[in-house]
N, C-alpha and C. Protein backbone atom coordinates (compact mmCIF):
# COMPACT_ATOMS: atom_id res chain seq x y z
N UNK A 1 -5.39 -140.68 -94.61
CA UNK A 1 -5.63 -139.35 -94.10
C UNK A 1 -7.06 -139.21 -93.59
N UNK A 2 -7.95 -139.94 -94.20
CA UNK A 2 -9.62 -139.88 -93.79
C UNK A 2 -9.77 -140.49 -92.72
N UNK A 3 -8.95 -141.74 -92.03
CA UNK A 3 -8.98 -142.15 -90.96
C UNK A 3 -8.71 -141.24 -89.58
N UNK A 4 -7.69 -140.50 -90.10
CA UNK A 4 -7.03 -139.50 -89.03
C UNK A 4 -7.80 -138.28 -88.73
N UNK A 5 -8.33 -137.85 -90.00
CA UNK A 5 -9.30 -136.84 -89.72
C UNK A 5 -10.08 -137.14 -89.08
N UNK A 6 -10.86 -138.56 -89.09
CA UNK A 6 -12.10 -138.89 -88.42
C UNK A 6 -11.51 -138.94 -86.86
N UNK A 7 -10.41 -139.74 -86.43
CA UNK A 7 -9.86 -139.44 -84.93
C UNK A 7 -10.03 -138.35 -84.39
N UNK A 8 -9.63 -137.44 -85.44
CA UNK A 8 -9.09 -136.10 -85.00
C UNK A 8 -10.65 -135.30 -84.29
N UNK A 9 -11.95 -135.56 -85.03
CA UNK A 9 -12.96 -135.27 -84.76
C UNK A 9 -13.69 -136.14 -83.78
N UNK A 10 -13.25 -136.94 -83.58
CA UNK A 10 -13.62 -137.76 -82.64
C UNK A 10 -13.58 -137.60 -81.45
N UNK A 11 -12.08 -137.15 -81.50
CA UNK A 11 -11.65 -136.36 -80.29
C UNK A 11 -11.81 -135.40 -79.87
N UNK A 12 -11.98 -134.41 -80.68
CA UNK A 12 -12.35 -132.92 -80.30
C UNK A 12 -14.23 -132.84 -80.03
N UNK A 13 -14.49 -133.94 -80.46
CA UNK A 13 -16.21 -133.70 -79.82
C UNK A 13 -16.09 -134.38 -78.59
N UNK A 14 -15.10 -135.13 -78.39
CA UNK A 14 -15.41 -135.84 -76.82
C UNK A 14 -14.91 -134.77 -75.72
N UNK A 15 -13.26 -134.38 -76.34
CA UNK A 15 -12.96 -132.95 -75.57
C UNK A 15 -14.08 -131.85 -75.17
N UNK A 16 -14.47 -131.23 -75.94
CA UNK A 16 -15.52 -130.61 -75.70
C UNK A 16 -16.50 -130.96 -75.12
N UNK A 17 -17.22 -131.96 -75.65
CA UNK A 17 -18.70 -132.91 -74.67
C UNK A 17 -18.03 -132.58 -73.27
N UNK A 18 -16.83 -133.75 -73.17
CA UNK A 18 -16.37 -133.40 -71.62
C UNK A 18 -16.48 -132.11 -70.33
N UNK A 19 -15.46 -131.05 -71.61
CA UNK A 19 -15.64 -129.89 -70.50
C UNK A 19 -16.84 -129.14 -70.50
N UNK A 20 -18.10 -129.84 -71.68
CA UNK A 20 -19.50 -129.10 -71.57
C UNK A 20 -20.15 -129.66 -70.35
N UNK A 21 -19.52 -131.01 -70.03
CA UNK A 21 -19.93 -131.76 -69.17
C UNK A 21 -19.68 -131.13 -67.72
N UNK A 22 -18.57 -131.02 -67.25
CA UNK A 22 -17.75 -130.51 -66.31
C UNK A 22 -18.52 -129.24 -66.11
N UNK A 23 -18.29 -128.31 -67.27
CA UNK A 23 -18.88 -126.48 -66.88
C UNK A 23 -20.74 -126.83 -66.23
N UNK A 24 -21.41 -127.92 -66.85
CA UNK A 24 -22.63 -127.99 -66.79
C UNK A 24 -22.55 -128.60 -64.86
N UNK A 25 -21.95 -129.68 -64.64
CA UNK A 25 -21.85 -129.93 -63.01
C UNK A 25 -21.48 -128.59 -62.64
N UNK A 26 -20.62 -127.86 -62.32
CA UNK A 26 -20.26 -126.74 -61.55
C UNK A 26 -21.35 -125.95 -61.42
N UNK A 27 -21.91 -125.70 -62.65
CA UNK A 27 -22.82 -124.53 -62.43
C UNK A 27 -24.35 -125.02 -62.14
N UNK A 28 -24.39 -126.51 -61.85
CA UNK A 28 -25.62 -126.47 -61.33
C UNK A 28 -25.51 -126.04 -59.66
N UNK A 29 -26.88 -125.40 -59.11
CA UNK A 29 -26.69 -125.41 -57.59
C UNK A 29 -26.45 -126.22 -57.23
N UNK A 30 -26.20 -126.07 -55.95
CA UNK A 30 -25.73 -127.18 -54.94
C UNK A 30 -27.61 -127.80 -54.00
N UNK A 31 -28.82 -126.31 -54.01
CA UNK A 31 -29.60 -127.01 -53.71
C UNK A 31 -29.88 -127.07 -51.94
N UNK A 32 -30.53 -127.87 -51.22
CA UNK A 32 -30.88 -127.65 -50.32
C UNK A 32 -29.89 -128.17 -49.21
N UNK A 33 -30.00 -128.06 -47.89
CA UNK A 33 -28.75 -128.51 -47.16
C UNK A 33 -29.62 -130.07 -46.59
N UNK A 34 -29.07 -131.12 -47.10
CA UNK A 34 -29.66 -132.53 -46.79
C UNK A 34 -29.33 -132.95 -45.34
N UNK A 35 -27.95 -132.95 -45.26
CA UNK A 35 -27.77 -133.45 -43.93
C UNK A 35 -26.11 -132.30 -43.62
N UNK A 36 -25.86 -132.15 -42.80
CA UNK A 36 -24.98 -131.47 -42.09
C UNK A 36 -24.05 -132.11 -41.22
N UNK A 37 -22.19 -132.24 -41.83
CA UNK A 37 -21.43 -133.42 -41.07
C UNK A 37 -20.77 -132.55 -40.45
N UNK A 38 -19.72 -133.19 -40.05
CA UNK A 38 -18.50 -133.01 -39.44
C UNK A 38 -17.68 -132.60 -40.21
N UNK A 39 -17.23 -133.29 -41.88
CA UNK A 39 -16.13 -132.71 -42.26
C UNK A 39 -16.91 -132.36 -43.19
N UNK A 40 -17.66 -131.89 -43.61
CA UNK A 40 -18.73 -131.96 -45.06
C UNK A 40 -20.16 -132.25 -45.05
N UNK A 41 -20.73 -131.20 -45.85
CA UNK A 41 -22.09 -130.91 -45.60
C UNK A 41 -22.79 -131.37 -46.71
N UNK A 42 -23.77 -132.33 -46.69
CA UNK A 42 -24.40 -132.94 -48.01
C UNK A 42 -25.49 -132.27 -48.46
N UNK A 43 -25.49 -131.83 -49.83
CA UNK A 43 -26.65 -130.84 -50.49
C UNK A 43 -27.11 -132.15 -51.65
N UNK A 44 -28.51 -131.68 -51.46
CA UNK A 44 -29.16 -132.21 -52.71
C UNK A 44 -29.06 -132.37 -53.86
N UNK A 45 -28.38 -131.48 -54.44
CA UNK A 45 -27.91 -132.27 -56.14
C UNK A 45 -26.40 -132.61 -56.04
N UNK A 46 -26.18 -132.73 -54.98
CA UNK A 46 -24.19 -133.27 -55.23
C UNK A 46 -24.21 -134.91 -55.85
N UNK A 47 -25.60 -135.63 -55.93
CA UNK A 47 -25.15 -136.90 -57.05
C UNK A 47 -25.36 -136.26 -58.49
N UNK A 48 -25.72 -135.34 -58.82
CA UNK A 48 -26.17 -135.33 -59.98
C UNK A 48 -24.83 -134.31 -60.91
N UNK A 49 -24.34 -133.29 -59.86
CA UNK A 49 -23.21 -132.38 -60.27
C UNK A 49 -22.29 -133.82 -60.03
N UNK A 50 -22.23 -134.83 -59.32
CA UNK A 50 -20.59 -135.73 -59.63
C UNK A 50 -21.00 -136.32 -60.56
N UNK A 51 -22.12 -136.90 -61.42
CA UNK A 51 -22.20 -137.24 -62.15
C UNK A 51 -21.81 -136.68 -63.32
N UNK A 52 -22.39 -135.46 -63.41
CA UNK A 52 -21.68 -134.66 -64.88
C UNK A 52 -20.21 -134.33 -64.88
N UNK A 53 -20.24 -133.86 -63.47
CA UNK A 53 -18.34 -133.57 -63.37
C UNK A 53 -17.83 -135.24 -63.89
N UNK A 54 -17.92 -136.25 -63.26
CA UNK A 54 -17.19 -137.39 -63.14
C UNK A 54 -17.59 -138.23 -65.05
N UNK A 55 -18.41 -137.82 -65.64
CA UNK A 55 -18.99 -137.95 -66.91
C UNK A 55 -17.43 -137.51 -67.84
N UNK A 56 -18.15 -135.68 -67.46
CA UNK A 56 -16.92 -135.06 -68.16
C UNK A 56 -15.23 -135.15 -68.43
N UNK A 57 -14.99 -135.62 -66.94
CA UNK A 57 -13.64 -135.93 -66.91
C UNK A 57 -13.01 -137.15 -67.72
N UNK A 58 -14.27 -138.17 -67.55
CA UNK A 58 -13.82 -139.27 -68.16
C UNK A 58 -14.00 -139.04 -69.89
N UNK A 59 -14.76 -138.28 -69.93
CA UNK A 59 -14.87 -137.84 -72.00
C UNK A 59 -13.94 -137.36 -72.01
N UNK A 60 -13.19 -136.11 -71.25
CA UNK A 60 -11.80 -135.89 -71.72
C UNK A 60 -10.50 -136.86 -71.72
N UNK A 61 -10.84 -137.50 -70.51
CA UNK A 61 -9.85 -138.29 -70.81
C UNK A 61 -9.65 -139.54 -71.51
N UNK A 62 -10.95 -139.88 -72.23
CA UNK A 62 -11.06 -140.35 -73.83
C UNK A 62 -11.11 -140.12 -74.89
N UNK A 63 -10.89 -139.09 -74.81
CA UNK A 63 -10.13 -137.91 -76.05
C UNK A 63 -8.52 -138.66 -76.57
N UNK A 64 -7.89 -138.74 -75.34
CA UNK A 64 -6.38 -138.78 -75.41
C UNK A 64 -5.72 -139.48 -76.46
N UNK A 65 -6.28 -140.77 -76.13
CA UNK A 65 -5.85 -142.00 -77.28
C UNK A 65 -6.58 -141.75 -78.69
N UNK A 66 -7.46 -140.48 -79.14
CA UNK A 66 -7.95 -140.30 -80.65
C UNK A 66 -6.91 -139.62 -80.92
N UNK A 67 -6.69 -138.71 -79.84
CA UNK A 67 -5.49 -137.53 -80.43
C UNK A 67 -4.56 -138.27 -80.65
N UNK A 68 -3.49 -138.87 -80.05
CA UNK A 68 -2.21 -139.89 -80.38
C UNK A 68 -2.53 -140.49 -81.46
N UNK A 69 -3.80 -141.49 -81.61
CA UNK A 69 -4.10 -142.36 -82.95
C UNK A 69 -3.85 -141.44 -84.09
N UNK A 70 -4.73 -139.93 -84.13
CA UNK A 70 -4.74 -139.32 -85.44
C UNK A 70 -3.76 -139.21 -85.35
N UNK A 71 -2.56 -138.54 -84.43
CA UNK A 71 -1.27 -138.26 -85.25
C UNK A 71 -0.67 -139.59 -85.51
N UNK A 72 -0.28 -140.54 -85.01
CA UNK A 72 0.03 -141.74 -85.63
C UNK A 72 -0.20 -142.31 -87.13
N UNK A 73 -1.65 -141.76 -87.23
CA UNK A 73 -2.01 -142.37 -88.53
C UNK A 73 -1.81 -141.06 -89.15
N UNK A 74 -1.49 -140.34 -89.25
CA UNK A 74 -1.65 -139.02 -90.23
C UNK A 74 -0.11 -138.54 -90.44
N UNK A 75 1.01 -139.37 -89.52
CA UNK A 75 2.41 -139.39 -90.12
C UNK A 75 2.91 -140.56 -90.98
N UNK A 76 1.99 -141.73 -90.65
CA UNK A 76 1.59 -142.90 -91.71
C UNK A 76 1.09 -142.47 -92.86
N UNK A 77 0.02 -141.65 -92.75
CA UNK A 77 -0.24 -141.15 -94.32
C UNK A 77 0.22 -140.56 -95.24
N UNK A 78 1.27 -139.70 -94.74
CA UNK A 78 2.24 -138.93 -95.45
C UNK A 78 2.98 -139.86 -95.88
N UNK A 79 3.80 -140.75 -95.62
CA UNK A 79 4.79 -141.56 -95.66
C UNK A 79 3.88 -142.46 -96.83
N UNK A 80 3.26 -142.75 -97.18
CA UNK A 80 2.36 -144.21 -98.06
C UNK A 80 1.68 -143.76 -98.01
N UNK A 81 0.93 -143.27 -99.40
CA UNK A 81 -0.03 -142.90 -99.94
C UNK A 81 -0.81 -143.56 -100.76
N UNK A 82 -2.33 -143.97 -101.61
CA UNK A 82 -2.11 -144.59 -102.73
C UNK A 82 -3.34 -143.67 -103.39
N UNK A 83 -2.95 -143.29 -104.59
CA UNK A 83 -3.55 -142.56 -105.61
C UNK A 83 -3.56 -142.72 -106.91
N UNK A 84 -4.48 -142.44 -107.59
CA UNK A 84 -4.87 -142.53 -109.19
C UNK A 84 -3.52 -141.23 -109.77
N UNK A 85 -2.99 -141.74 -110.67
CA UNK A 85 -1.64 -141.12 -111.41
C UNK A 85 -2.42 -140.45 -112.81
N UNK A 86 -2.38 -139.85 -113.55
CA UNK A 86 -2.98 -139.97 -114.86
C UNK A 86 -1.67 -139.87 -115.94
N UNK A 87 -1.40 -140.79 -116.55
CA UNK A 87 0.36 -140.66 -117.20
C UNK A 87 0.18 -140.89 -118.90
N UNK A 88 0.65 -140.27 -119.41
CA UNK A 88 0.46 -140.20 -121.29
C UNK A 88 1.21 -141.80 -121.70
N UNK A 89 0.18 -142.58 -122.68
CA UNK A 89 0.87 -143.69 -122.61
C UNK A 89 0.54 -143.53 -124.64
N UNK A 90 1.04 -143.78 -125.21
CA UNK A 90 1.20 -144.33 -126.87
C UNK A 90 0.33 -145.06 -126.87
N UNK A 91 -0.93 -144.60 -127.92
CA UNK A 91 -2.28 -145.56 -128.55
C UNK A 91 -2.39 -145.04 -129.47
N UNK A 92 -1.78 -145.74 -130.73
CA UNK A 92 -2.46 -145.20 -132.28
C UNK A 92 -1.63 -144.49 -132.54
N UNK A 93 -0.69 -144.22 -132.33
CA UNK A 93 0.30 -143.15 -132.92
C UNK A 93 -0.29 -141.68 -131.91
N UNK A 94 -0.66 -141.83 -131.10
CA UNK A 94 -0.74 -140.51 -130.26
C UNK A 94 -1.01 -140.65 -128.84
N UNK A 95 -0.91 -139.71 -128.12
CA UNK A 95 -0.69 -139.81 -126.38
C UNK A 95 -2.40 -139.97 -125.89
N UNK A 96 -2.58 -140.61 -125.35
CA UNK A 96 -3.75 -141.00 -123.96
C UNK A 96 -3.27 -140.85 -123.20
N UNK A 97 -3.80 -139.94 -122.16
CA UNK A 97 -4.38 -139.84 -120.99
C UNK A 97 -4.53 -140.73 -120.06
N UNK A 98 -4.28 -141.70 -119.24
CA UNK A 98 -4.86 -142.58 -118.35
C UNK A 98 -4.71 -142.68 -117.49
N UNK A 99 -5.75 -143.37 -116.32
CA UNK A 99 -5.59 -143.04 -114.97
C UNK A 99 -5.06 -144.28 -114.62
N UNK A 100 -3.37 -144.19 -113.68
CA UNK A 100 -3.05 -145.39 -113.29
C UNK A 100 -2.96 -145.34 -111.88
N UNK A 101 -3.68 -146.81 -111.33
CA UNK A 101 -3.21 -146.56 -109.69
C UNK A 101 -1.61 -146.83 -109.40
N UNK A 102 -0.88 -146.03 -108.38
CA UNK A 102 -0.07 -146.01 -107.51
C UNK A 102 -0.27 -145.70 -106.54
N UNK A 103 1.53 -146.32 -105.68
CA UNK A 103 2.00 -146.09 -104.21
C UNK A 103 2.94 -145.36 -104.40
N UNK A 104 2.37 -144.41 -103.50
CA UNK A 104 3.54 -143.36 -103.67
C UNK A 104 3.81 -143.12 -101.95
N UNK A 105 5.26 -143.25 -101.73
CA UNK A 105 6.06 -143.48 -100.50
C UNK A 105 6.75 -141.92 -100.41
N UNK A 106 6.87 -141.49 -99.68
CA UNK A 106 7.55 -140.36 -99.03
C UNK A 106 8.22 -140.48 -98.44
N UNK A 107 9.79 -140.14 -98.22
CA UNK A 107 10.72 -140.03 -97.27
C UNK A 107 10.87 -139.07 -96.47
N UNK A 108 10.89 -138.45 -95.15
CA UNK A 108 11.34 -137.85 -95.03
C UNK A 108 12.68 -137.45 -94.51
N UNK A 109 13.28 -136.67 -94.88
CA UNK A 109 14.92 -135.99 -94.60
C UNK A 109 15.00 -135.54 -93.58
């Protein structure tokens, strides 16, 4: 389950980084008019806004495979578990307490 959580956060900071990335290109100006085309007019910070846009897109879309992994591993975890049991066992004529490791498997129906 600690594995999946960590995906899970993994992903949601890259998600976010991303579209902080993205909102941060858009809203920079565009800046001075550099050169003037035919189909498109080149302004001075358009390397620096594709950079953050083209940054961002790609952090989101390395998000994708944390999200799939955590759920992958976090329907694995349910299913196989392994934990300390604590079960009354006979010492001396009276019950102890003790901690035993198990696997504990889940089915689901």
């Amino acid at each position: 389950m600690q594995k999946s959580k960590n995906q899970k956060t993994v992903a949601w900071v890259l998600l976010g980084g991303g579209a902080t990335f993205v909102l941060t290109g858009m809203l920079i100006p565009k800046g001075d008019l550099v050169q003037e085309g035919w189909l498109a007019n080149s302004y001075e910070n358009d390397g620096i806004k594709g950079v953050f846009e083209l940054t961002g897109i790609l952090s989101m879309l390395g998000s994708i495979p944390f999200f799939t992994a955590s759920a992958k591993n976090s329907k694995r975890a349910m299913s196989i578990s392994f934990q300390n049991e604590t079960i009354p066992q006979i010492q001396k004529n009276s019950f102890a307490y003790r901690s035993v490791p198990s696997l504990k498997l889940r089915l689901n129906l």
